[in-house]
N, C-alpha and C. Protein backbone atom coordinates (compact mmCIF):
# COMPACT_ATOMS: atom_id res chain seq x y z
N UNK A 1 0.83 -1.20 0.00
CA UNK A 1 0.00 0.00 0.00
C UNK A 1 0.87 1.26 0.00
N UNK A 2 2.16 1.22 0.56
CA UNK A 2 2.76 2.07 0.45
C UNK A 2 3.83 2.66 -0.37
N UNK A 3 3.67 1.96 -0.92
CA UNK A 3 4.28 2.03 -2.36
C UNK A 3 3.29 2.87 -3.47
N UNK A 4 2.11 1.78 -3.44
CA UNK A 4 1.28 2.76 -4.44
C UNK A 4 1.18 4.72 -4.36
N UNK A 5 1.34 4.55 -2.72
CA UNK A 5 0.83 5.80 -2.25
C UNK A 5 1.85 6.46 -2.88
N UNK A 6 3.14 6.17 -2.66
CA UNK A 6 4.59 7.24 -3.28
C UNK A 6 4.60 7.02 -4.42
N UNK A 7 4.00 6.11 -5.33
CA UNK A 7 4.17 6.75 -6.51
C UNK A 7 2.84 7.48 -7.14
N UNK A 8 1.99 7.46 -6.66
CA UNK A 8 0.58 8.32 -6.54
C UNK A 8 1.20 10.01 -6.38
N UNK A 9 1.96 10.03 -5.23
CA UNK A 9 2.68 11.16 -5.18
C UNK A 9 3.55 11.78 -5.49
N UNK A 10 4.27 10.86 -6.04
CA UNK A 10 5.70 11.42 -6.87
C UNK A 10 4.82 11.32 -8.72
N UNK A 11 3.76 11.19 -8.93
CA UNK A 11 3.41 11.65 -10.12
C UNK A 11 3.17 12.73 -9.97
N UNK A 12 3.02 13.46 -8.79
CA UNK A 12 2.19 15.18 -8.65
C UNK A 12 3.38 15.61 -8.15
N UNK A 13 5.01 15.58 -7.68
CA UNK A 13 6.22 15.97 -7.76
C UNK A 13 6.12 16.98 -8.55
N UNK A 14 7.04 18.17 -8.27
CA UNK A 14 7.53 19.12 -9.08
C UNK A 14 9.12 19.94 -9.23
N UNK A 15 9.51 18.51 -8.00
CA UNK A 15 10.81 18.84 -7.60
C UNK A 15 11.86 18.02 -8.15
N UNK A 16 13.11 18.23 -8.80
CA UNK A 16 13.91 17.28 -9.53
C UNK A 16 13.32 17.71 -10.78
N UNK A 17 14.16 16.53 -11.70
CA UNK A 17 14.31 16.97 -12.80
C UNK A 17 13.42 15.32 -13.65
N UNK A 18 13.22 15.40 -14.80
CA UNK A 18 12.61 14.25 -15.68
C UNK A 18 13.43 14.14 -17.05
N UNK A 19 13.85 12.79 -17.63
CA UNK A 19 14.20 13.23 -18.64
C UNK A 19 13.19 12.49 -19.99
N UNK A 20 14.14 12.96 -21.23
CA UNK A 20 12.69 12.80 -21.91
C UNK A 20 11.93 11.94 -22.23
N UNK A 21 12.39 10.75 -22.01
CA UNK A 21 11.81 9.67 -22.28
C UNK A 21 10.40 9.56 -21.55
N UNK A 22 11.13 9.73 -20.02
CA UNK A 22 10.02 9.44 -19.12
C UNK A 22 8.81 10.45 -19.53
N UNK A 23 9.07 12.01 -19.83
CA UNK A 23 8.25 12.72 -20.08
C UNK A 23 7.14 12.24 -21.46
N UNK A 24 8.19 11.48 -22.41
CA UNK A 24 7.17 11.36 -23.87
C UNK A 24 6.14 10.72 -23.06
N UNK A 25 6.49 9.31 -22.21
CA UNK A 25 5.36 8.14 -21.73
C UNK A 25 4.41 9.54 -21.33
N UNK A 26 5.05 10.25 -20.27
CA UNK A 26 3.59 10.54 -19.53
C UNK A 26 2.87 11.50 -20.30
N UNK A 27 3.62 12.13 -21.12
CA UNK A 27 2.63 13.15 -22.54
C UNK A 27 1.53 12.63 -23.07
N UNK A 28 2.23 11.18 -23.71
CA UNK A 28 1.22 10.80 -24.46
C UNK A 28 0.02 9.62 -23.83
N UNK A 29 0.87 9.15 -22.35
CA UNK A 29 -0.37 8.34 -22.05
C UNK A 29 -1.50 9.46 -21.51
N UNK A 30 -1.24 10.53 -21.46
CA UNK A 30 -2.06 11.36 -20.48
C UNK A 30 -3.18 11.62 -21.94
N UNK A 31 -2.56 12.23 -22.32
CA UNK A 31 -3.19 12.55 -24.02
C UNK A 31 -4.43 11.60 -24.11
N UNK A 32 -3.91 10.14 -24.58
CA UNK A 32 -4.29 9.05 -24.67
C UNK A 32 -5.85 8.62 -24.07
N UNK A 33 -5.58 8.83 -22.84
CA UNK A 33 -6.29 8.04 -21.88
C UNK A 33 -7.50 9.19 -22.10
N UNK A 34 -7.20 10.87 -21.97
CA UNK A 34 -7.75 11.55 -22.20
C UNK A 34 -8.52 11.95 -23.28
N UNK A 35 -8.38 11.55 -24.71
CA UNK A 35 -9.25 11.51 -25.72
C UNK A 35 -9.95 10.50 -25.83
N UNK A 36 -9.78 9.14 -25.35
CA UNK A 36 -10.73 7.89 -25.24
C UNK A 36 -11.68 8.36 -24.22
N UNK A 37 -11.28 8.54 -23.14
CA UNK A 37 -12.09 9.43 -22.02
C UNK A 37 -13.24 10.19 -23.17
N UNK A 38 -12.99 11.12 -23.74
CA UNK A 38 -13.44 12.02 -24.53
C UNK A 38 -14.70 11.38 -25.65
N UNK A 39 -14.16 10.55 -26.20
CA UNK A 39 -14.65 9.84 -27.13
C UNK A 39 -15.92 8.96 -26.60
N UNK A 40 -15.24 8.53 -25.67
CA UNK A 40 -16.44 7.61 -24.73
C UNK A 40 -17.17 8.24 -24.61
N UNK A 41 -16.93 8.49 -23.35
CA UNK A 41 -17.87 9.58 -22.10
C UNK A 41 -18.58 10.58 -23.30
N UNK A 42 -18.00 11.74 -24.04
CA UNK A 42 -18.62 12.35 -24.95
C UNK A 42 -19.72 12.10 -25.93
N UNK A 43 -19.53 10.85 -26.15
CA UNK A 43 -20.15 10.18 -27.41
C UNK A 43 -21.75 9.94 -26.45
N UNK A 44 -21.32 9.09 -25.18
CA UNK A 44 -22.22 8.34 -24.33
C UNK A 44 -22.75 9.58 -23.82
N UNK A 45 -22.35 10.70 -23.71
CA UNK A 45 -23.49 12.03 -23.24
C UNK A 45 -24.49 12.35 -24.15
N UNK A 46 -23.76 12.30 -24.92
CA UNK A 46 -24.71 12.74 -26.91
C UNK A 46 -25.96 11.78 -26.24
N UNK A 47 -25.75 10.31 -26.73
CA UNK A 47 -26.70 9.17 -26.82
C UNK A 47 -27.65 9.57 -25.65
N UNK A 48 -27.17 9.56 -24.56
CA UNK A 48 -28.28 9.52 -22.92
C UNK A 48 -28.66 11.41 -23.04
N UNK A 49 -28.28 12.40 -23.42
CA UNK A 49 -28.95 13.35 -23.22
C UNK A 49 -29.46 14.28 -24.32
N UNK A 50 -28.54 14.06 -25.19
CA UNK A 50 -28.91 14.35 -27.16
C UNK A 50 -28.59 16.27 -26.66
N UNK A 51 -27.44 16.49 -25.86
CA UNK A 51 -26.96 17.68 -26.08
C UNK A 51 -25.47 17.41 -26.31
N UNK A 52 -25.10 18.61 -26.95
CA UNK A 52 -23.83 18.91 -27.34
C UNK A 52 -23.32 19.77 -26.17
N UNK A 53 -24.18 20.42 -25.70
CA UNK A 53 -23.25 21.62 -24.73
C UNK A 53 -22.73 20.44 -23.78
N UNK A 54 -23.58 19.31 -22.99
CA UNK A 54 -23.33 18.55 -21.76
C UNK A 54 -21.73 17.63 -22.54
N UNK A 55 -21.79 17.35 -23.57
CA UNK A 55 -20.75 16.55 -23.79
C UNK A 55 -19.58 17.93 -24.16
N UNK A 56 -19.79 18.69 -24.39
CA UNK A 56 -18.52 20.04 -24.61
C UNK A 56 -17.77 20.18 -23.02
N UNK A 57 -18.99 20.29 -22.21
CA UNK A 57 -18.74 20.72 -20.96
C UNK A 57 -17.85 19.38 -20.40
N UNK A 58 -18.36 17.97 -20.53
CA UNK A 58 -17.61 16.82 -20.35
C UNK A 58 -16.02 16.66 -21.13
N UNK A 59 -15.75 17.25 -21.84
CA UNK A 59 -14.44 17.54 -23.31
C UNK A 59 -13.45 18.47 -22.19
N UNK A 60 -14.57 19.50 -21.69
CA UNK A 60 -14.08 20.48 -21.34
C UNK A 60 -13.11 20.25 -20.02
N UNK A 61 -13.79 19.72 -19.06
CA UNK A 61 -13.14 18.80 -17.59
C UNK A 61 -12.45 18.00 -18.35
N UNK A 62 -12.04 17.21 -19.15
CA UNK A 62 -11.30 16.21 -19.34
C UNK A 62 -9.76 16.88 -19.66
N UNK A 63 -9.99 18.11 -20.86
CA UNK A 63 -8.53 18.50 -21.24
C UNK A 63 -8.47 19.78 -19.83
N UNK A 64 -9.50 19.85 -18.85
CA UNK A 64 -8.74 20.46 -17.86
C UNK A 64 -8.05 19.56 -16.85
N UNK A 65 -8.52 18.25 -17.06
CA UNK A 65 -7.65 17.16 -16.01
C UNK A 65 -6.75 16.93 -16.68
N UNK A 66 -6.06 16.72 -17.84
CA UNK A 66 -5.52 16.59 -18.37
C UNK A 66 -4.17 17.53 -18.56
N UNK A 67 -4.50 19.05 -18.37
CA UNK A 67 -3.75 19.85 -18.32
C UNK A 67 -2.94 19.94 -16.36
N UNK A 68 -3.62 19.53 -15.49
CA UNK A 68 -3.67 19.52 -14.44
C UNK A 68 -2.43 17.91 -14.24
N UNK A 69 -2.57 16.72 -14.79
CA UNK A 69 -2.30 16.06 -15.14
C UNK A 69 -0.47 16.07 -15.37
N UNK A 70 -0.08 16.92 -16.81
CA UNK A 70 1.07 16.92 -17.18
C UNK A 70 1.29 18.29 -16.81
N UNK A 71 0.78 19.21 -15.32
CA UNK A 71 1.52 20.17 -15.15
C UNK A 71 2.92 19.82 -14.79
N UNK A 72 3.10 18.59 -13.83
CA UNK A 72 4.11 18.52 -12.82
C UNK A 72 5.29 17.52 -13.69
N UNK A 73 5.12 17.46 -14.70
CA UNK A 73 5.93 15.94 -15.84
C UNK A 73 6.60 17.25 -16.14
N UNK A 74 5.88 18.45 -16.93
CA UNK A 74 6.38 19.75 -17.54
C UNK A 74 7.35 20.08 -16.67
N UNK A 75 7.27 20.39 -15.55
CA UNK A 75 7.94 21.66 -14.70
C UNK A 75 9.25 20.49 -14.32
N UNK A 76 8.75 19.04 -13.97
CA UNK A 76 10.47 18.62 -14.38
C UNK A 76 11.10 17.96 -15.31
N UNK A 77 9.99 18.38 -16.66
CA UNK A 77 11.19 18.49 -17.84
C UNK A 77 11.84 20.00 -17.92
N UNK A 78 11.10 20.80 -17.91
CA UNK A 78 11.75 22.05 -17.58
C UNK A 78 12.99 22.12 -16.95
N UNK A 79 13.13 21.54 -15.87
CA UNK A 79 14.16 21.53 -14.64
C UNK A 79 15.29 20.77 -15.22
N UNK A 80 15.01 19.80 -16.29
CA UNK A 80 15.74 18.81 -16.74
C UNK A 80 16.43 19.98 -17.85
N UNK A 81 15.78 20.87 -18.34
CA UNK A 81 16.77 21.44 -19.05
C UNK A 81 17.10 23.14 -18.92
N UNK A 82 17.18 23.05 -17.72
CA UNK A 82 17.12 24.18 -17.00
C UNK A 82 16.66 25.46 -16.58
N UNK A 83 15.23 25.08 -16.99
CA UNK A 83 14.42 26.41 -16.74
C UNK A 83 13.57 26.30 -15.69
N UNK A 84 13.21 27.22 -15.14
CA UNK A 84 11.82 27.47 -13.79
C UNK A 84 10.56 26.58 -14.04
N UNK A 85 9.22 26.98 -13.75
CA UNK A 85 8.19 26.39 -13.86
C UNK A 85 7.52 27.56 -14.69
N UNK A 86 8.39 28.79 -14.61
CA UNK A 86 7.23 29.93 -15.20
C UNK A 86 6.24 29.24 -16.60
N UNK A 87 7.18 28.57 -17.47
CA UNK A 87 6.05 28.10 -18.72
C UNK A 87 5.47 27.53 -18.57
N UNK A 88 5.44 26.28 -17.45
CA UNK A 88 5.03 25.21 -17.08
C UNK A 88 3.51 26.19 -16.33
N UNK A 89 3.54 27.01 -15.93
CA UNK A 89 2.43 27.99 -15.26
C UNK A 89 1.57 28.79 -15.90
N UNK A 90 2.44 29.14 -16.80
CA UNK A 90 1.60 30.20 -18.05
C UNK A 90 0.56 28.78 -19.11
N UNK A 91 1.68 27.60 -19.05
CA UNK A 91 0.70 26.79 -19.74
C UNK A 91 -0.74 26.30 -19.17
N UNK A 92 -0.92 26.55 -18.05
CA UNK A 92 -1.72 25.71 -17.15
C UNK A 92 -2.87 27.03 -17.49
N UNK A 93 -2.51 28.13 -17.68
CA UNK A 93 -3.10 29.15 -17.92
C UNK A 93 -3.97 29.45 -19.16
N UNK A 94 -3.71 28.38 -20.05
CA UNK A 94 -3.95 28.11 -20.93
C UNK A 94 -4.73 26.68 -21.45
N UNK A 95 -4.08 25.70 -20.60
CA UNK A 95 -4.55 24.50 -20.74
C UNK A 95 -5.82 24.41 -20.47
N UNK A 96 -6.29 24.76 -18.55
CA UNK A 96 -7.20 24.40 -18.12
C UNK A 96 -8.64 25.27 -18.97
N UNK A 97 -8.46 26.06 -19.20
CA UNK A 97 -10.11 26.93 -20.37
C UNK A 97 -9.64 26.34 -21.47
N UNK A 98 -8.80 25.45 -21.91
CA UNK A 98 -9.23 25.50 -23.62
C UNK A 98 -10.21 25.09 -24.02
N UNK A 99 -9.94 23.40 -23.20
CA UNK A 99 -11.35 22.96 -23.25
C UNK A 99 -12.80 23.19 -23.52
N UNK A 100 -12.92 24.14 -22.40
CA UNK A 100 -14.03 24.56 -22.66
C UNK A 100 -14.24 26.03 -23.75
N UNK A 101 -13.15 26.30 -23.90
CA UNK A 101 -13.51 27.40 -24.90
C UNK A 101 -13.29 26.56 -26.03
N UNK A 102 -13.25 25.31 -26.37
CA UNK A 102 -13.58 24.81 -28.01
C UNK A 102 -14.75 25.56 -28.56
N UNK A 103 -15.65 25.04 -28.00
CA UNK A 103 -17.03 25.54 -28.41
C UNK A 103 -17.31 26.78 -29.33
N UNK A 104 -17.04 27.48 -27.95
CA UNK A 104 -17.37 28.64 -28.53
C UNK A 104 -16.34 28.88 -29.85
N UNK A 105 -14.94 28.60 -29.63
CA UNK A 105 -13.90 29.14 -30.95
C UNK A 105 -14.59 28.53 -32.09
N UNK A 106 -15.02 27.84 -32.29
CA UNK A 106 -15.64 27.15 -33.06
C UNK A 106 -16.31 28.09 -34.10
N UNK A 107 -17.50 28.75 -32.95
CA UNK A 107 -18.24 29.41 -33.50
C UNK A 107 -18.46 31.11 -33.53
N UNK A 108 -16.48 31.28 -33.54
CA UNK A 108 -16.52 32.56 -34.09
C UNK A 108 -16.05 32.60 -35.59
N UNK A 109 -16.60 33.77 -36.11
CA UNK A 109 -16.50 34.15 -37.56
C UNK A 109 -14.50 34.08 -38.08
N UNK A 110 -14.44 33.53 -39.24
CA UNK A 110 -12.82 33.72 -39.58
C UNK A 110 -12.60 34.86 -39.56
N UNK A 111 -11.26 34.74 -39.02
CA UNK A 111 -10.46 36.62 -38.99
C UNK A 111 -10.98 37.04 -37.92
N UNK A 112 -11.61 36.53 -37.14
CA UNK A 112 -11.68 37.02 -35.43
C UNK A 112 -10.57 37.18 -34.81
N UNK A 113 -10.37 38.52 -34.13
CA UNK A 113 -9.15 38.53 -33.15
C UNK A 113 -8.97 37.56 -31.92
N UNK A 114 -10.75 37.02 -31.69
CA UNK A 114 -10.46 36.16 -30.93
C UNK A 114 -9.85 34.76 -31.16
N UNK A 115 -10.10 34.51 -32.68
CA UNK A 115 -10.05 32.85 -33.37
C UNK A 115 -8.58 33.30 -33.53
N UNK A 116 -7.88 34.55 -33.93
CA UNK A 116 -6.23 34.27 -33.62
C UNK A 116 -5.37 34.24 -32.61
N UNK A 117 -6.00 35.01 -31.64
CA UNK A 117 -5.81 34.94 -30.07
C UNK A 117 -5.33 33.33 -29.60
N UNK A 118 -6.81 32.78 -30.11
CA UNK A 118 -7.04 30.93 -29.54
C UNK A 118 -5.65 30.17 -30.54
N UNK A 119 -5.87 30.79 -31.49
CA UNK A 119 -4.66 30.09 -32.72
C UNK A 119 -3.20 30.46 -32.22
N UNK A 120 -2.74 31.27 -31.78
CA UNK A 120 -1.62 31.80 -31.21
C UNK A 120 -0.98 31.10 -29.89
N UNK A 121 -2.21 31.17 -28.96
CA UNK A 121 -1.91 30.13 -27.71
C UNK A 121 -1.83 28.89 -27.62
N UNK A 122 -2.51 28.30 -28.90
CA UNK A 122 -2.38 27.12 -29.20
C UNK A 122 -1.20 26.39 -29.95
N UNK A 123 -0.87 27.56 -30.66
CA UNK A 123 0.54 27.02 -31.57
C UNK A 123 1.74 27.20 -30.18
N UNK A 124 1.70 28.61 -29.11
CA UNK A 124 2.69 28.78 -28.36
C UNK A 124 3.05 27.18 -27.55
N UNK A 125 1.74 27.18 -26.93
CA UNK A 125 1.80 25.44 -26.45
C UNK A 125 2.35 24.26 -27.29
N UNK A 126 1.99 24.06 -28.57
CA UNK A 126 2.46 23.16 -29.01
C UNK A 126 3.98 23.41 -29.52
N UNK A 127 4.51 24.58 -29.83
CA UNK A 127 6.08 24.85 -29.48
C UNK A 127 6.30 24.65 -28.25
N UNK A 128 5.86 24.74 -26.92
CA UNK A 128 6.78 24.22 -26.04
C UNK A 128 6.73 22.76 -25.79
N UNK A 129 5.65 21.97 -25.96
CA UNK A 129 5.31 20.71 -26.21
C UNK A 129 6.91 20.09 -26.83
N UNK A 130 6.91 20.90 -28.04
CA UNK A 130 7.89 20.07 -29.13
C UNK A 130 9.43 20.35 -28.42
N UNK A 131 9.49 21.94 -27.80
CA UNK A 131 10.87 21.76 -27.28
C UNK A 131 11.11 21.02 -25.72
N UNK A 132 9.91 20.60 -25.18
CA UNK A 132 10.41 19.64 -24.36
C UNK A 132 10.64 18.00 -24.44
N UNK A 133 9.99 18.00 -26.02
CA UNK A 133 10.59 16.56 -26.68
C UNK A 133 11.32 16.60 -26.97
N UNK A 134 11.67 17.58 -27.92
CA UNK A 134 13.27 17.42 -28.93
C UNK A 134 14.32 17.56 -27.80
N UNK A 135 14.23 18.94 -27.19
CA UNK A 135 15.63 19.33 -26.58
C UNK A 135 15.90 18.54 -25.69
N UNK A 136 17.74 18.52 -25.19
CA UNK A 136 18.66 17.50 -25.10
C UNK A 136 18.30 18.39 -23.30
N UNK A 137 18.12 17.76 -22.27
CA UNK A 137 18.42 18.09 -21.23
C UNK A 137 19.96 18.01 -20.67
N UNK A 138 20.17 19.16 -19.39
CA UNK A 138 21.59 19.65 -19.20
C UNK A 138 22.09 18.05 -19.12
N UNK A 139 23.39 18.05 -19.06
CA UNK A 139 24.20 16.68 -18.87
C UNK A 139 24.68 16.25 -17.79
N UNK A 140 24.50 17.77 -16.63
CA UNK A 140 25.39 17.20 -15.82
C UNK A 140 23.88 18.20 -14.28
N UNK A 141 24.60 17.52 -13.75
CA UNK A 141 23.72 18.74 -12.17
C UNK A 141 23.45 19.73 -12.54
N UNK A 142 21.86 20.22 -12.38
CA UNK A 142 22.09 21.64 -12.75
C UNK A 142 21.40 22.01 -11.04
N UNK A 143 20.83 23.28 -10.78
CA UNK A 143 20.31 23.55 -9.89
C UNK A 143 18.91 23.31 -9.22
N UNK A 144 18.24 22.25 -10.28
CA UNK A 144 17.53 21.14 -9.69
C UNK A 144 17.40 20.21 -9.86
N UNK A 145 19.00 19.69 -9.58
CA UNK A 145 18.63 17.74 -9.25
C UNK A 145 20.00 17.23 -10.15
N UNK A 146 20.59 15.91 -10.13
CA UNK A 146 21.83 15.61 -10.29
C UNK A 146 20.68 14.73 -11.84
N UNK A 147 21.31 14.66 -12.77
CA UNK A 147 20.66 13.96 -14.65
C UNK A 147 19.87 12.72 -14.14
N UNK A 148 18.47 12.86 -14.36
CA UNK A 148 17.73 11.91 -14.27
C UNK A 148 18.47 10.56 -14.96
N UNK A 149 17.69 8.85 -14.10
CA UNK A 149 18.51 8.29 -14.18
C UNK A 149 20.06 7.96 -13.79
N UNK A 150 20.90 9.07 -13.82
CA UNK A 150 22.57 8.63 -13.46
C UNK A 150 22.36 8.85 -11.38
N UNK A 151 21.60 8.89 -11.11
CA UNK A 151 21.51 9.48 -9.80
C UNK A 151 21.17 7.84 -8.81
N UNK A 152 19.97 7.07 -9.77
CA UNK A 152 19.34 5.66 -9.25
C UNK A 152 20.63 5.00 -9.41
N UNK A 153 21.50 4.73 -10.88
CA UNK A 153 22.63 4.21 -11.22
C UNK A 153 23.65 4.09 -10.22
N UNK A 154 23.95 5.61 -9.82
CA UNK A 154 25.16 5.66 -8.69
C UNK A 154 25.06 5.12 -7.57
N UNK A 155 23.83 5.51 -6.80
CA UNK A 155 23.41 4.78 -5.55
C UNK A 155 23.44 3.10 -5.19
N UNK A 156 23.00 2.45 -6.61
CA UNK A 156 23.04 1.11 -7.07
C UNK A 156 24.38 0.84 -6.80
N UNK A 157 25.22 1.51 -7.43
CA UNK A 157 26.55 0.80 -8.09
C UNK A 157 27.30 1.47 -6.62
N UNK A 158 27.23 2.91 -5.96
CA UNK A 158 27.41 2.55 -4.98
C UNK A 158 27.25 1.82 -3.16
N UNK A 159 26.32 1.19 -3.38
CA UNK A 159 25.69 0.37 -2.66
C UNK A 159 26.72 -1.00 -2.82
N UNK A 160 26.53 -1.71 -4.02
CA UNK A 160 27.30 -2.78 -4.24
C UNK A 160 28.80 -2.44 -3.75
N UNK A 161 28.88 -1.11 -4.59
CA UNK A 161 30.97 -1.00 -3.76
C UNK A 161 30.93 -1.49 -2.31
N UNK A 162 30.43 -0.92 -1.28
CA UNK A 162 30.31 -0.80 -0.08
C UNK A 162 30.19 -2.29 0.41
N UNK A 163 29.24 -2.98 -0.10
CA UNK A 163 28.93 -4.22 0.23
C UNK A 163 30.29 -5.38 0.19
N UNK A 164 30.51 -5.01 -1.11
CA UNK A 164 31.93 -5.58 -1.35
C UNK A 164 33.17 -5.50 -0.25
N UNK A 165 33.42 -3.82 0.14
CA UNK A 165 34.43 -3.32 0.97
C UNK A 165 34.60 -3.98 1.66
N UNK A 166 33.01 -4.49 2.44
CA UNK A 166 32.84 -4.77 3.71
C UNK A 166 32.98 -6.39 3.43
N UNK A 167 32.97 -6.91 2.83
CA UNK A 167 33.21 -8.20 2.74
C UNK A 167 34.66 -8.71 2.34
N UNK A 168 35.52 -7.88 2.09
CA UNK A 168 36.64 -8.00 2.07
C UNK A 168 37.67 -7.77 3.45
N UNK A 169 36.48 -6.89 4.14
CA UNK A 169 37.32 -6.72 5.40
C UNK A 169 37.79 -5.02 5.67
N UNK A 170 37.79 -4.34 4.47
CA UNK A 170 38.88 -3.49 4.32
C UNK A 170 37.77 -2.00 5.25
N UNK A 171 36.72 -2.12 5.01
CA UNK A 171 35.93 -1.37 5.58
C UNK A 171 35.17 -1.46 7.26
């Protein structure tokens, strides 16, 4: 039980760093889980209530759990390549209403300042999306957290030294 619990909690972590691998998994299972969510649940609101607003509003909670979700994956890929949480914050600022402002963007006229507004924040997000896939996180310690991965490695490998020492006598 206590196990589940720490890693229940170290998914909502914002401290340390992630690198990218780990981040793609949790991008895209979050994504994932979240448009089937969508698809389902959405589809199954249509059928049982024959509105669109109740299943928008259901779309809408989903990419806000969702944004809520990969705040804390963000802020330590961020960390992984050495920046703050500020984007990781401004995105959340963004994430949690998109959702529900589909709808309406939908149904503003082309060449709305608002439909480029929504187009603008949406492309800004998906540029930082892409530079926390592509880009190479720092290589070495930065000022939060020693390179994901080489940190479990050392402890391992120094654990075994020690064990050894001591079985030789010399320790």
């Amino acid at each position: 039980m206590e196990a589940w619990k720490e890693k229940f909690v170290s998914w909502f972590a914002t401290s340390g760093r992630m690198n990218r691998a780990a981040f793609v998994k949790r991008f895209f299972g979050v994504n994932l889980v979240c448009m089937a969510a969508v698809l389902v649940i959405g589809s199954r609101v249509i059928e049982e209530t024959g509105s669109v607003f109740a299943s928008n509003l259901v779309s809408g909670v989903l990419a806000a759990l969702a944004a809520v979700f990969l705040y804390s994956p963000m802020v330590r890929r961020l960390h992984d390549i050495g920046r703050d949480a500020r984007l990781a914050q401004a995105y959340l600022c963004f994430g949690i209403p998109q959702g529900f402002l589909l709808g309406k963007v939908a149904a503003l006229p082309p060449g709305s300042l608002g439909l480029y507004a929504f187009e603008a924040a949406l492309a800004a997000v998906t540029l930082l999306f892409i530079v926390l896939v592509f880009h190479a996180g720092e290589p070495r310690r930065n000022a939060y957290g020693a390179v994901p991965g080489r940190a479990a490695a050392a402890q391992q490998t120094g654990r075994k030294k020690g064990r050894r020492l001591k079985k030789a006598g010399t320790v």
